[in-house]
PDB file of N, CA and C in Angstrom:
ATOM      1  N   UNK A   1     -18.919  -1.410  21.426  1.00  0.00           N
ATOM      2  CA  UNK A   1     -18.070  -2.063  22.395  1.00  0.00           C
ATOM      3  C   UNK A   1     -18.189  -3.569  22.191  1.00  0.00           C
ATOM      4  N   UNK A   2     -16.989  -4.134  22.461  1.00  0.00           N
ATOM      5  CA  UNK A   2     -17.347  -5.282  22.241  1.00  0.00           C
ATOM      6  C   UNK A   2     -17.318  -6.550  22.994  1.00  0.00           C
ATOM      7  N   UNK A   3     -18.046  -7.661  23.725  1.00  0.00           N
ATOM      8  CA  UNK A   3     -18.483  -8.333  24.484  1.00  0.00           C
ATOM      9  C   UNK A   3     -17.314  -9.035  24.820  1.00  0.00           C
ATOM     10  N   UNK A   4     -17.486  -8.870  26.298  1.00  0.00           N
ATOM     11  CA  UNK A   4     -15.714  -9.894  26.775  1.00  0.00           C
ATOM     12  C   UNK A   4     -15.724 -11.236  25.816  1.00  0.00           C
ATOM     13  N   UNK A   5     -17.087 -12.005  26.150  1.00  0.00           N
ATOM     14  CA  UNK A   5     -16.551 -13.301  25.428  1.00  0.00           C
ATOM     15  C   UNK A   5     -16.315 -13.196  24.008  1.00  0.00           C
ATOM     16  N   UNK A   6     -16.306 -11.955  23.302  1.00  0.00           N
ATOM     17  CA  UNK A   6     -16.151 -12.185  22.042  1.00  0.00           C
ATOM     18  C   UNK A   6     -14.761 -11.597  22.004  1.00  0.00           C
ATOM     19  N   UNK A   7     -14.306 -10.999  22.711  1.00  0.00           N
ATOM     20  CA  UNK A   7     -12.697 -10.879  23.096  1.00  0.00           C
ATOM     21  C   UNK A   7     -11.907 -12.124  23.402  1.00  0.00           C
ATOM     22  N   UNK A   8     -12.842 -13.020  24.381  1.00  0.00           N
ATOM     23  CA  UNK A   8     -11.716 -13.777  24.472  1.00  0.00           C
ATOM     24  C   UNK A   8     -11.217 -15.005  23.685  1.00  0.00           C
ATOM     25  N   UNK A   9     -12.732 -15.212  22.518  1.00  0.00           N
ATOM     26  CA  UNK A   9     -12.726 -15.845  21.272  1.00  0.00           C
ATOM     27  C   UNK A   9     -12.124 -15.452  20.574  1.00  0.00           C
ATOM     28  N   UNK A  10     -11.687 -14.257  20.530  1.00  0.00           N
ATOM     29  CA  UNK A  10     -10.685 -13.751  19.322  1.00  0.00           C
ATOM     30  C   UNK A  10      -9.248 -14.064  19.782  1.00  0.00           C
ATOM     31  N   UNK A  11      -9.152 -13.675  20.723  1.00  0.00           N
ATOM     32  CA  UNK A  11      -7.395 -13.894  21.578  1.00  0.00           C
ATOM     33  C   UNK A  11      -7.592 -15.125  21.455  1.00  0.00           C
ATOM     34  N   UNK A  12      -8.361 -16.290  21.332  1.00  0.00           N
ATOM     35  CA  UNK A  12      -7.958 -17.645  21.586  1.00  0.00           C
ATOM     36  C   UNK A  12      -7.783 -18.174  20.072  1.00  0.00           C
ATOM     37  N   UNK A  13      -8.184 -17.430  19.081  1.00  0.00           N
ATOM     38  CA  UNK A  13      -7.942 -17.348  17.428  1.00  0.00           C
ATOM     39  C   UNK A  13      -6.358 -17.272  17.320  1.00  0.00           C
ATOM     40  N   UNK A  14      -5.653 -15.842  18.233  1.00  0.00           N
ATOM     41  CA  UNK A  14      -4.288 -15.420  17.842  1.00  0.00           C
ATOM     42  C   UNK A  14      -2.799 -16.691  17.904  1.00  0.00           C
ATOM     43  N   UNK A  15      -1.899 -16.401  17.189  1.00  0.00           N
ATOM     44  CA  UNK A  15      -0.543 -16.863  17.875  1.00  0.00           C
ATOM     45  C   UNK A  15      -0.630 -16.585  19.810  1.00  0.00           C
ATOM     46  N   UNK A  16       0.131 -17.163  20.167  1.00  0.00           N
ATOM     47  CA  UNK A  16       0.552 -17.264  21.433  1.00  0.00           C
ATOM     48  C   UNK A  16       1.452 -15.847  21.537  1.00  0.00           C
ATOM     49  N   UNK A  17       2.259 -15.563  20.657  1.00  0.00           N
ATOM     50  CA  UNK A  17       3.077 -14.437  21.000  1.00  0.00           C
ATOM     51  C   UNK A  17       2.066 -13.225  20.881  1.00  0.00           C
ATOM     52  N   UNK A  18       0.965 -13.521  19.621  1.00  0.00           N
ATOM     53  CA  UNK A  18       0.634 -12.158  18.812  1.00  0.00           C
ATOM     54  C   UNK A  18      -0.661 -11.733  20.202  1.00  0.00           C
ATOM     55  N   UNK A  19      -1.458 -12.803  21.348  1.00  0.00           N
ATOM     56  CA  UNK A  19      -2.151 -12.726  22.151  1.00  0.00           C
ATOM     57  C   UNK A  19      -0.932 -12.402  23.598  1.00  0.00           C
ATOM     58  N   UNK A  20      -0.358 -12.428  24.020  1.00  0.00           N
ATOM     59  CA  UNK A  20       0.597 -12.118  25.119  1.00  0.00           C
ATOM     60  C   UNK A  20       0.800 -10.559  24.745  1.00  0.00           C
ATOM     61  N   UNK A  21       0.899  -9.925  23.113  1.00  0.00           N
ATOM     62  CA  UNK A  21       1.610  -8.658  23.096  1.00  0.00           C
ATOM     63  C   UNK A  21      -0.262  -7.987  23.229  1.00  0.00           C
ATOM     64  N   UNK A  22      -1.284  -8.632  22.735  1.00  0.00           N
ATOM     65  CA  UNK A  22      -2.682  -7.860  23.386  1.00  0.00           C
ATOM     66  C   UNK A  22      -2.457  -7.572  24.585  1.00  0.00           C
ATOM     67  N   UNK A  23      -2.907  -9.056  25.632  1.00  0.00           N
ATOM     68  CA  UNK A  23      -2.719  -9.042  26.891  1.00  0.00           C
ATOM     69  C   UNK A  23      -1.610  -7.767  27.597  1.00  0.00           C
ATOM     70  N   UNK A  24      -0.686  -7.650  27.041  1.00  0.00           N
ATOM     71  CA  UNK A  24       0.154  -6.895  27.600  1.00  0.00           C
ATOM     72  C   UNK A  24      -0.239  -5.603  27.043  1.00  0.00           C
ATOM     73  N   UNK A  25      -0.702  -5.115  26.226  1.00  0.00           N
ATOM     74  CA  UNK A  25      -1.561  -4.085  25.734  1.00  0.00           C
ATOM     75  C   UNK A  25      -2.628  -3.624  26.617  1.00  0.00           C
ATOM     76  N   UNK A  26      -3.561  -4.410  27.098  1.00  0.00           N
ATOM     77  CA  UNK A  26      -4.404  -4.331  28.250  1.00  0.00           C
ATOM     78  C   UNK A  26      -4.174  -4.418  29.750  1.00  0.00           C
ATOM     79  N   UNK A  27      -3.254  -4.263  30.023  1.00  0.00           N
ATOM     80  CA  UNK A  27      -2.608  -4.510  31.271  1.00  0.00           C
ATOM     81  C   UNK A  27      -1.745  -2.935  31.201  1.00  0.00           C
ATOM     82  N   UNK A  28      -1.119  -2.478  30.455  1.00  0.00           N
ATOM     83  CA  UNK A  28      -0.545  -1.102  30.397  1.00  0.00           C
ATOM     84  C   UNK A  28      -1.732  -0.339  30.053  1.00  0.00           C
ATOM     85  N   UNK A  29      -3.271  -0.398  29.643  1.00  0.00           N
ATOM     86  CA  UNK A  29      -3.679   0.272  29.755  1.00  0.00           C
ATOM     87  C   UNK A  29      -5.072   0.738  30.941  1.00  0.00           C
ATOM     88  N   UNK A  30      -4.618  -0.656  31.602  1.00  0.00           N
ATOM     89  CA  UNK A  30      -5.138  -0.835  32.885  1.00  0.00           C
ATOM     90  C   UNK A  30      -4.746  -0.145  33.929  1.00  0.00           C
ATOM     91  N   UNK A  31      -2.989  -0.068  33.848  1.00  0.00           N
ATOM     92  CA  UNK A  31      -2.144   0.766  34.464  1.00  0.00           C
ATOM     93  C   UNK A  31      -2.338   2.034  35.012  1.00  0.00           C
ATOM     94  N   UNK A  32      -2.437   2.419  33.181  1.00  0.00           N
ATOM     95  CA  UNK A  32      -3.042   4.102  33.032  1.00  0.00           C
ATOM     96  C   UNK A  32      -3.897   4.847  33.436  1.00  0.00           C
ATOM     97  N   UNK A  33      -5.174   3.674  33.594  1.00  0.00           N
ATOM     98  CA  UNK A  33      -5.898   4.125  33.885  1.00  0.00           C
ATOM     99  C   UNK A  33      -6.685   4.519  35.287  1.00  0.00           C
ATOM    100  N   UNK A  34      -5.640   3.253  36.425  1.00  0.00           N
ATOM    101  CA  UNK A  34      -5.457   3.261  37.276  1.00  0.00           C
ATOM    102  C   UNK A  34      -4.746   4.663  37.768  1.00  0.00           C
ATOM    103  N   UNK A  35      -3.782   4.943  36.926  1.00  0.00           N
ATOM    104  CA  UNK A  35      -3.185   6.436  37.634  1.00  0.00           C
ATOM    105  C   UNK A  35      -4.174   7.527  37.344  1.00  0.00           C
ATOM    106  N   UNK A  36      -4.600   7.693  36.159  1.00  0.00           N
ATOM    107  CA  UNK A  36      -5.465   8.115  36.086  1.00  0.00           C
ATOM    108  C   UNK A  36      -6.427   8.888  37.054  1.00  0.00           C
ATOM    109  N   UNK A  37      -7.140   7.598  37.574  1.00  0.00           N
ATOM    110  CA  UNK A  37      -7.564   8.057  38.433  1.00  0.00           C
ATOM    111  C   UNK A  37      -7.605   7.919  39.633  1.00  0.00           C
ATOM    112  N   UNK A  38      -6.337   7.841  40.456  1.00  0.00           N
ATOM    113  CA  UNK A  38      -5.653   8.084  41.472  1.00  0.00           C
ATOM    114  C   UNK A  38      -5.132   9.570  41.319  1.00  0.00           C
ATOM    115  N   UNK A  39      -5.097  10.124  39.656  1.00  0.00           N
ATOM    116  CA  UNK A  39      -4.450  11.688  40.271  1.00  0.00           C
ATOM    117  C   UNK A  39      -6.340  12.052  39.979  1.00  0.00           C
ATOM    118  N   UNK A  40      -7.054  11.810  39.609  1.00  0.00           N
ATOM    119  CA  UNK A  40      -8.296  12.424  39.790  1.00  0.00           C
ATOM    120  C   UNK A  40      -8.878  12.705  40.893  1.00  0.00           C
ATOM    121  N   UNK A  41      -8.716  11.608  41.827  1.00  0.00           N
ATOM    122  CA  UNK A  41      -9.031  11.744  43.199  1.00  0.00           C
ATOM    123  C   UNK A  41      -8.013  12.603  44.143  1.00  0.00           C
ATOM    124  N   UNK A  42      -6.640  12.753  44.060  1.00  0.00           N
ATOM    125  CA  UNK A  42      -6.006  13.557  44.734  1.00  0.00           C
ATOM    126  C   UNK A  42      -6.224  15.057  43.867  1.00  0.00           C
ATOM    127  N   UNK A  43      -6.853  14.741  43.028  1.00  0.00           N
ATOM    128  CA  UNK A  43      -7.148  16.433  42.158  1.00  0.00           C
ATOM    129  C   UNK A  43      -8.662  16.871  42.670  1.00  0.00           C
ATOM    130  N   UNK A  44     -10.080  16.090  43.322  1.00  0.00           N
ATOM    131  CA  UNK A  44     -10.315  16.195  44.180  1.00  0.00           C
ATOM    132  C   UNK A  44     -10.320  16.090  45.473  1.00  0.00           C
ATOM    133  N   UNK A  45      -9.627  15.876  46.144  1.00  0.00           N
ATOM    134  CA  UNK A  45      -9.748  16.153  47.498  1.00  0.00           C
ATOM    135  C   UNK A  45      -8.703  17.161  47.753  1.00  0.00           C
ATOM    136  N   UNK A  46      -7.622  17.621  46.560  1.00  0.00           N
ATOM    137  CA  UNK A  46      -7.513  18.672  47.095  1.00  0.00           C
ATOM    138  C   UNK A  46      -8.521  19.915  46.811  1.00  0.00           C
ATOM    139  N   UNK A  47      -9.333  19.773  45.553  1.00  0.00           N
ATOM    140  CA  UNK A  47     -10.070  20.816  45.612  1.00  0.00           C
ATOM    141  C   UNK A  47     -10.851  20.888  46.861  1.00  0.00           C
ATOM    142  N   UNK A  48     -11.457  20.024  47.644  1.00  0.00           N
ATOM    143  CA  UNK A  48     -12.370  19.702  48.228  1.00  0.00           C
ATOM    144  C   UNK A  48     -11.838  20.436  49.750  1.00  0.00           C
ATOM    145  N   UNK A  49     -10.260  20.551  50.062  1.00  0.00           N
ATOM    146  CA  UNK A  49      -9.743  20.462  51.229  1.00  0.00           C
ATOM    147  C   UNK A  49      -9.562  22.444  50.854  1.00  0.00           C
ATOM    148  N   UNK A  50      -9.584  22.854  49.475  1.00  0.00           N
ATOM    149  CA  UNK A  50      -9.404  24.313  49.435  1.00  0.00           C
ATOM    150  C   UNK A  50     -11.009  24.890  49.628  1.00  0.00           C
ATOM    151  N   UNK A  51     -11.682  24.192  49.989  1.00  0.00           N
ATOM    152  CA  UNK A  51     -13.254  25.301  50.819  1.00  0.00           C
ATOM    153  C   UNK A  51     -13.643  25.901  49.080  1.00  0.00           C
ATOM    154  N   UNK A  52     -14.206  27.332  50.271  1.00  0.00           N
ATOM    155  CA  UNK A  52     -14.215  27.811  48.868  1.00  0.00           C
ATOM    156  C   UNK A  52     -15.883  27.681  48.898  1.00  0.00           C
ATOM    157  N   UNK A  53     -16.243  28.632  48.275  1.00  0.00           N
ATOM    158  CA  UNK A  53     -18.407  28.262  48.026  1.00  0.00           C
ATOM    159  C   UNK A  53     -18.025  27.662  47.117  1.00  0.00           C
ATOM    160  N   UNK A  54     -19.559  26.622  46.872  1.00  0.00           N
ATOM    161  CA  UNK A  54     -19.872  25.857  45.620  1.00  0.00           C
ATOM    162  C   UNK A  54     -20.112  26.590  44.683  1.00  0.00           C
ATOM    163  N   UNK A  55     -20.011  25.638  43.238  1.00  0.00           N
ATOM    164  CA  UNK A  55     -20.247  26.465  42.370  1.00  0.00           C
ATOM    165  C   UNK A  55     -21.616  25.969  41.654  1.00  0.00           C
ATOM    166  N   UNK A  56     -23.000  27.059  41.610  1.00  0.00           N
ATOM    167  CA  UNK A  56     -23.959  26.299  41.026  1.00  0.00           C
ATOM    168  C   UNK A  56     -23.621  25.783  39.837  1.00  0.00           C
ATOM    169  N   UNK A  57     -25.179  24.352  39.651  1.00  0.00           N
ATOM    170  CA  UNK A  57     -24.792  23.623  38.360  1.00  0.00           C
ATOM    171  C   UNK A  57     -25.024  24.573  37.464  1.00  0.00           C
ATOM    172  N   UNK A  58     -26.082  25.112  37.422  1.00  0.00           N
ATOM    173  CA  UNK A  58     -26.501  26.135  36.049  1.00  0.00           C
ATOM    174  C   UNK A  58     -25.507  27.377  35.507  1.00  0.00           C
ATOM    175  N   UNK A  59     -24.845  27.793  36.639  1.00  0.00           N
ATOM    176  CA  UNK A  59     -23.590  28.586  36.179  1.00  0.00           C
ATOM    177  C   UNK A  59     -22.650  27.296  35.325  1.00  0.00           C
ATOM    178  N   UNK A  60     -22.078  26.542  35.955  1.00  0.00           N
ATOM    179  CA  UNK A  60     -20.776  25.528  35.684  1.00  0.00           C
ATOM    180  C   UNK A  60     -21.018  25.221  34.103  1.00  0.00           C
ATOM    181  N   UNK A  61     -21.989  24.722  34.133  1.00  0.00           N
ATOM    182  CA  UNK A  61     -22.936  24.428  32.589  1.00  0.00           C
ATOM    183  C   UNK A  61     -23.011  25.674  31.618  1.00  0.00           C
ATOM    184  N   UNK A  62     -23.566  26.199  31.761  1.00  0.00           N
ATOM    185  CA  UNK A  62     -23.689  27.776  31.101  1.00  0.00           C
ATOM    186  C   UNK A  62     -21.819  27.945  30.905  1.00  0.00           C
ATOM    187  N   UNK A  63     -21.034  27.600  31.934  1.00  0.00           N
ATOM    188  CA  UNK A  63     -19.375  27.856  31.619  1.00  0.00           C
ATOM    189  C   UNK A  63     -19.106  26.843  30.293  1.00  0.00           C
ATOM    190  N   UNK A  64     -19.388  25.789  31.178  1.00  0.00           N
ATOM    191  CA  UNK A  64     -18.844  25.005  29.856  1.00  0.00           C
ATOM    192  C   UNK A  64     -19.128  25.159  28.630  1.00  0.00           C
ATOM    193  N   UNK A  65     -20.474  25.164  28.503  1.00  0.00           N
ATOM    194  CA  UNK A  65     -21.517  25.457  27.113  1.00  0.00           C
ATOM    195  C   UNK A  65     -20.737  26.359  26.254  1.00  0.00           C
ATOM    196  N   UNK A  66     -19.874  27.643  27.133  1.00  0.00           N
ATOM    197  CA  UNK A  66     -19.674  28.293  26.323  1.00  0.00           C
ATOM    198  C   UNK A  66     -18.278  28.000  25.623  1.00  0.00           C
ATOM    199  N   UNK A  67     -17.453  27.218  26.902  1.00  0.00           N
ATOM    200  CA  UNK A  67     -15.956  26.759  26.344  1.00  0.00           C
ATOM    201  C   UNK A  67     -15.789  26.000  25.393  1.00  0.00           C
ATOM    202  N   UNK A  68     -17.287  24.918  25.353  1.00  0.00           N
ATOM    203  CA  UNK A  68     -17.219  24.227  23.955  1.00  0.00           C
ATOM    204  C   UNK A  68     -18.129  24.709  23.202  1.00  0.00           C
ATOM    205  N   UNK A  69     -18.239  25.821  23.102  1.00  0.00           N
ATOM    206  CA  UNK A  69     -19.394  26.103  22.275  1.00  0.00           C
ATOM    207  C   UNK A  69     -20.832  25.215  21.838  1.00  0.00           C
ATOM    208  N   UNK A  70     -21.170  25.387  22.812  1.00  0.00           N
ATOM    209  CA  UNK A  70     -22.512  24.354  22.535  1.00  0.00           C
ATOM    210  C   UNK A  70     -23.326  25.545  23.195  1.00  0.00           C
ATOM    211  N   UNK A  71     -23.527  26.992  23.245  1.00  0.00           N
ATOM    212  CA  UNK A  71     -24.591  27.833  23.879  1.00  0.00           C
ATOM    213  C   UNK A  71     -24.253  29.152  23.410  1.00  0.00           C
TER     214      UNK A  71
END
């Protein structure tokens, strides 16, 4: 990953146009990510509002393990 200030040393390297089409690159993916997770949270609380028993961790895990094959 790489360190804001060494981001913003590089954008201050670019053209003016070729740093506005970054900037605007990071801002649509700011967007995204914002919806993101705005439907994550309405994807829990509706789970949350359907009840329902919990599901233990060691089952959920043992599920996954097997969906990605890692068990």
């Amino acid at each position: 990953m790489i360190a804001v200030s060494d981001a913003v040393a590089k954008l201050q390297t670019l053209s003016d146009e070729r740093a506005a089409r970054v900037v605007s690159l990071i801002e649509d993916l700011a967007e995204l990510e914002a919806r993101e997770n705005a439907e994550d949270l309405a994807a829990a609380r509706e789970a949350l509002a359907d009840g329902g028993a919990p599901v233990p961790w060691e089952k959920l895990k043992a599920e996954l393990d097997v969906l990605h094959g890692h068990g």
